[in-house]
Protein backbone atom coordinates (compact mmCIF):
# COMPACT_ATOMS: atom_id res chain seq x y z
CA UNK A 1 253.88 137.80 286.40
CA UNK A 2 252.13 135.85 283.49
CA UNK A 3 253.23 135.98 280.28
CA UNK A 4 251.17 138.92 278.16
CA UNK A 5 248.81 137.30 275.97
CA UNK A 6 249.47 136.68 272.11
CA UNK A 7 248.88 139.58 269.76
CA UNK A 8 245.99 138.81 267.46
CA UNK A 9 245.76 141.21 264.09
CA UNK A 10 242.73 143.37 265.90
CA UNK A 11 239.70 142.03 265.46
CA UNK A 12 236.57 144.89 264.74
CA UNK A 13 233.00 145.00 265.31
CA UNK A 14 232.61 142.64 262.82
CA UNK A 15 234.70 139.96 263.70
CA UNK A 16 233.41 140.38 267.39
CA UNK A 17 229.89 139.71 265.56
CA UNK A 18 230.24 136.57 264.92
CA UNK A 19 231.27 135.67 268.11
CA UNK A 20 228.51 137.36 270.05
CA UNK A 21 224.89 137.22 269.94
CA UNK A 22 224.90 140.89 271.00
CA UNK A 23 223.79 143.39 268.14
CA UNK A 24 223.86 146.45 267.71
CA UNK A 25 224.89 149.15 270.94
CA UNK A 26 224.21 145.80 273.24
CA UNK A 27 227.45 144.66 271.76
CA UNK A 28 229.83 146.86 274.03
CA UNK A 29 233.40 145.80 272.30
CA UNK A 30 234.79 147.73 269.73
CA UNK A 31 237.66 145.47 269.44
CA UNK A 32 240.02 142.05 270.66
CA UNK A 33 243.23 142.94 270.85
CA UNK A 34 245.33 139.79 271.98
CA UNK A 35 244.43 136.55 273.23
CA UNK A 36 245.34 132.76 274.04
CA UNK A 37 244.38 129.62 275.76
CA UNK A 38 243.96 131.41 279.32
CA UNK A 39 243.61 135.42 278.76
CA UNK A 40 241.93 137.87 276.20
CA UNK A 41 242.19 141.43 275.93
CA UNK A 42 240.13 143.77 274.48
CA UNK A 43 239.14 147.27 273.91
CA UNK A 44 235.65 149.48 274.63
CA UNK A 45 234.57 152.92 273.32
CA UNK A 46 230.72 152.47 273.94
CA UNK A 47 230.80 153.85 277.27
CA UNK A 48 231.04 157.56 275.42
CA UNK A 49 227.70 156.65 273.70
CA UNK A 50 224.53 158.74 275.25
CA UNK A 51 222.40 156.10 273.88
CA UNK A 52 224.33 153.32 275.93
CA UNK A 53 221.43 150.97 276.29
CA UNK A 54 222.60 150.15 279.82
CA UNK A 55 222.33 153.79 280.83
CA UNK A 56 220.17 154.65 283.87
CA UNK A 57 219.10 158.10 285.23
CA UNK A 58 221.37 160.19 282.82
CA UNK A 59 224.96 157.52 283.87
CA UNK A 60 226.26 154.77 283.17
CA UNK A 61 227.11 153.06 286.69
CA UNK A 62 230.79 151.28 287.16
CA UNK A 63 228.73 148.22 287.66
CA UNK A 64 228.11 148.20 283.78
CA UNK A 65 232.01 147.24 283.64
CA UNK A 66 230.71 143.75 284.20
CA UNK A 67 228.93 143.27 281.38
CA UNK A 68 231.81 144.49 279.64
CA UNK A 69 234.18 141.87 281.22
CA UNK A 70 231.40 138.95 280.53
CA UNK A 71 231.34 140.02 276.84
CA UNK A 72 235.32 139.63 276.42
CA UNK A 73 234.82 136.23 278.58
CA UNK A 74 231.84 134.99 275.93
CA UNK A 75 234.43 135.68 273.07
CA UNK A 76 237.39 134.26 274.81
CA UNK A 77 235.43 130.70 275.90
CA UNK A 78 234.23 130.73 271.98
CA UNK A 79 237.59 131.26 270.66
CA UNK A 80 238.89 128.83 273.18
CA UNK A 81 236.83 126.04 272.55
CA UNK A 82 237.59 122.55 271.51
CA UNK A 83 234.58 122.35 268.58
CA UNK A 84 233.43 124.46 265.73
CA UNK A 85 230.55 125.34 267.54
CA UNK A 86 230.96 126.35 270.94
CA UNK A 87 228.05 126.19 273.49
CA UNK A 88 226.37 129.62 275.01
CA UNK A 89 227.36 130.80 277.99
CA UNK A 90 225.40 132.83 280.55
CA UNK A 91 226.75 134.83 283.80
CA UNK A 92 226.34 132.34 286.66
CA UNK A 93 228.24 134.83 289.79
CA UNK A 94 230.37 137.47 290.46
CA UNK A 95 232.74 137.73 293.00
CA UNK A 96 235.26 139.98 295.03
CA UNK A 97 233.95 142.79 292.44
CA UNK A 98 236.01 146.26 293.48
CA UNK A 99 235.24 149.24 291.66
CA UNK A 100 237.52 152.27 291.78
CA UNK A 101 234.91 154.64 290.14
CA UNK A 102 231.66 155.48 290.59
CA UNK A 103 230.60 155.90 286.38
CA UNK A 104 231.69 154.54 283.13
CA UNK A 105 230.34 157.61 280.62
CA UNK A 106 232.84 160.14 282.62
CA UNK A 107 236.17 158.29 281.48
CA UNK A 108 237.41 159.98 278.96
CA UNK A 109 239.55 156.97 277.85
CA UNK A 110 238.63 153.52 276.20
CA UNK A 111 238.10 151.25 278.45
CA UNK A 112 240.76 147.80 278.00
CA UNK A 113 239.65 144.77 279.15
CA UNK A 114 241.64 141.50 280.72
CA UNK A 115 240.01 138.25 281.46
CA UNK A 116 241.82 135.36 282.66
CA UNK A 117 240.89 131.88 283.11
CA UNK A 118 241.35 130.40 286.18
CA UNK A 119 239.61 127.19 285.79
CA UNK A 120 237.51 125.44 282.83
CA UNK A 121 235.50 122.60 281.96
CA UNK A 122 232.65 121.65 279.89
CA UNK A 123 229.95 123.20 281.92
CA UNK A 124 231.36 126.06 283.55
CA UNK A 125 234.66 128.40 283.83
CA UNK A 126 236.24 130.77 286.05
CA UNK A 127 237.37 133.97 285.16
CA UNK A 128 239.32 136.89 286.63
CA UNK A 129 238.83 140.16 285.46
CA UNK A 130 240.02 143.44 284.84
CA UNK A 131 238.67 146.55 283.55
CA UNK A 132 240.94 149.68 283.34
CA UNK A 133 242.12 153.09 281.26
CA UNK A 134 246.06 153.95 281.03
CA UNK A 135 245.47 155.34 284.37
CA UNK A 136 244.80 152.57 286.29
CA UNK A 137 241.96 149.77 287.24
CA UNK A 138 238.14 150.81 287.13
CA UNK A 139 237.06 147.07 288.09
CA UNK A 140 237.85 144.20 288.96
CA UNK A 141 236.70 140.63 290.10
CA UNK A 142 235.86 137.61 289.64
CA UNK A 143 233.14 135.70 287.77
CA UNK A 144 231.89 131.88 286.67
CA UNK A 145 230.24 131.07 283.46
CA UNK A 146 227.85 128.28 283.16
CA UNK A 147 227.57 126.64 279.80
CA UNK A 148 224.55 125.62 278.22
CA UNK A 149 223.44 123.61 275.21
CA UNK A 150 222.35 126.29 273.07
CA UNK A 151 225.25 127.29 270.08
CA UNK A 152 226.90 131.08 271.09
CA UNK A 153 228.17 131.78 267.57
CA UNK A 154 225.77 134.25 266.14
CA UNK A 155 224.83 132.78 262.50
């Protein structure tokens, strides 16, 4: 078993805001807890918001916990990389996605967070990921992120 990832003083909303170009309820993390050079964790309350903006039909599907995961993998490749300025990132695939739940907005729980890279370069990493309460895993999987030439830091 890995190492657990260095504890960071937690980072809020705001410091996530920089790191994000997510505003607003788009920006699903309420908070990084720990993180270094290969895995970041972080914290989620948004999924107990009725105006989730990814809410469908009155729920908020357990496929959502993606775009949880991709957020925490856009801050970790920022915080990770080698200039000031890091490039944007977009969601290239998933893969081997499980989900152990069918809805987000029932857990009563914040969700946590783990990402951990399996492979990087300039153009693209590789990610695992986990999303989970206390009680156990919600989802899990694995995803790429392609890199592109556009800046990610929000100014």
């Amino acid at each position: 078993m890995a190492a657990p990832c260095a504890p960071v003083v937690p980072w809020g909303r705001a410091q996530i805001d920089g790191y994000l170009p997510h505003r607003g309820a788009m920006r699903l993390l309420s908070e990084v807890r720990a993180y270094d050079r290969d895995t970041i964790e972080c914290v989620a309350d948004s999924h107990h918001d009725l105006a989730h903006p990814l809410r469908a039909h009155g729920r908020l599907g357990a496929a959502c916990a993606i775009e949880y995961a991709a957020q925490a993998m856009a801050i970790h490749g920022a915080l990770c990389a080698d200039r000031e300025r890091p490039p944007a990132g977009s969601l290239l695939a998933v893969r081997e996605a499980r989900f152990w739940v069918a809805r987000l907005d029932d857990i009563a729980e914040d969700l946590l967070i783990t990402c951990h890279c399996l492979a990087r370069d300039s153009r693209v990493a590789s990610y695992r990921f986990v999303v989970a309460t206390t009680a156990g895993p919600v989802a899990a999987g694995r995803a790429t992120v392609q890199f592109t030439a556009h800046e990610g830091r929000a100014p």
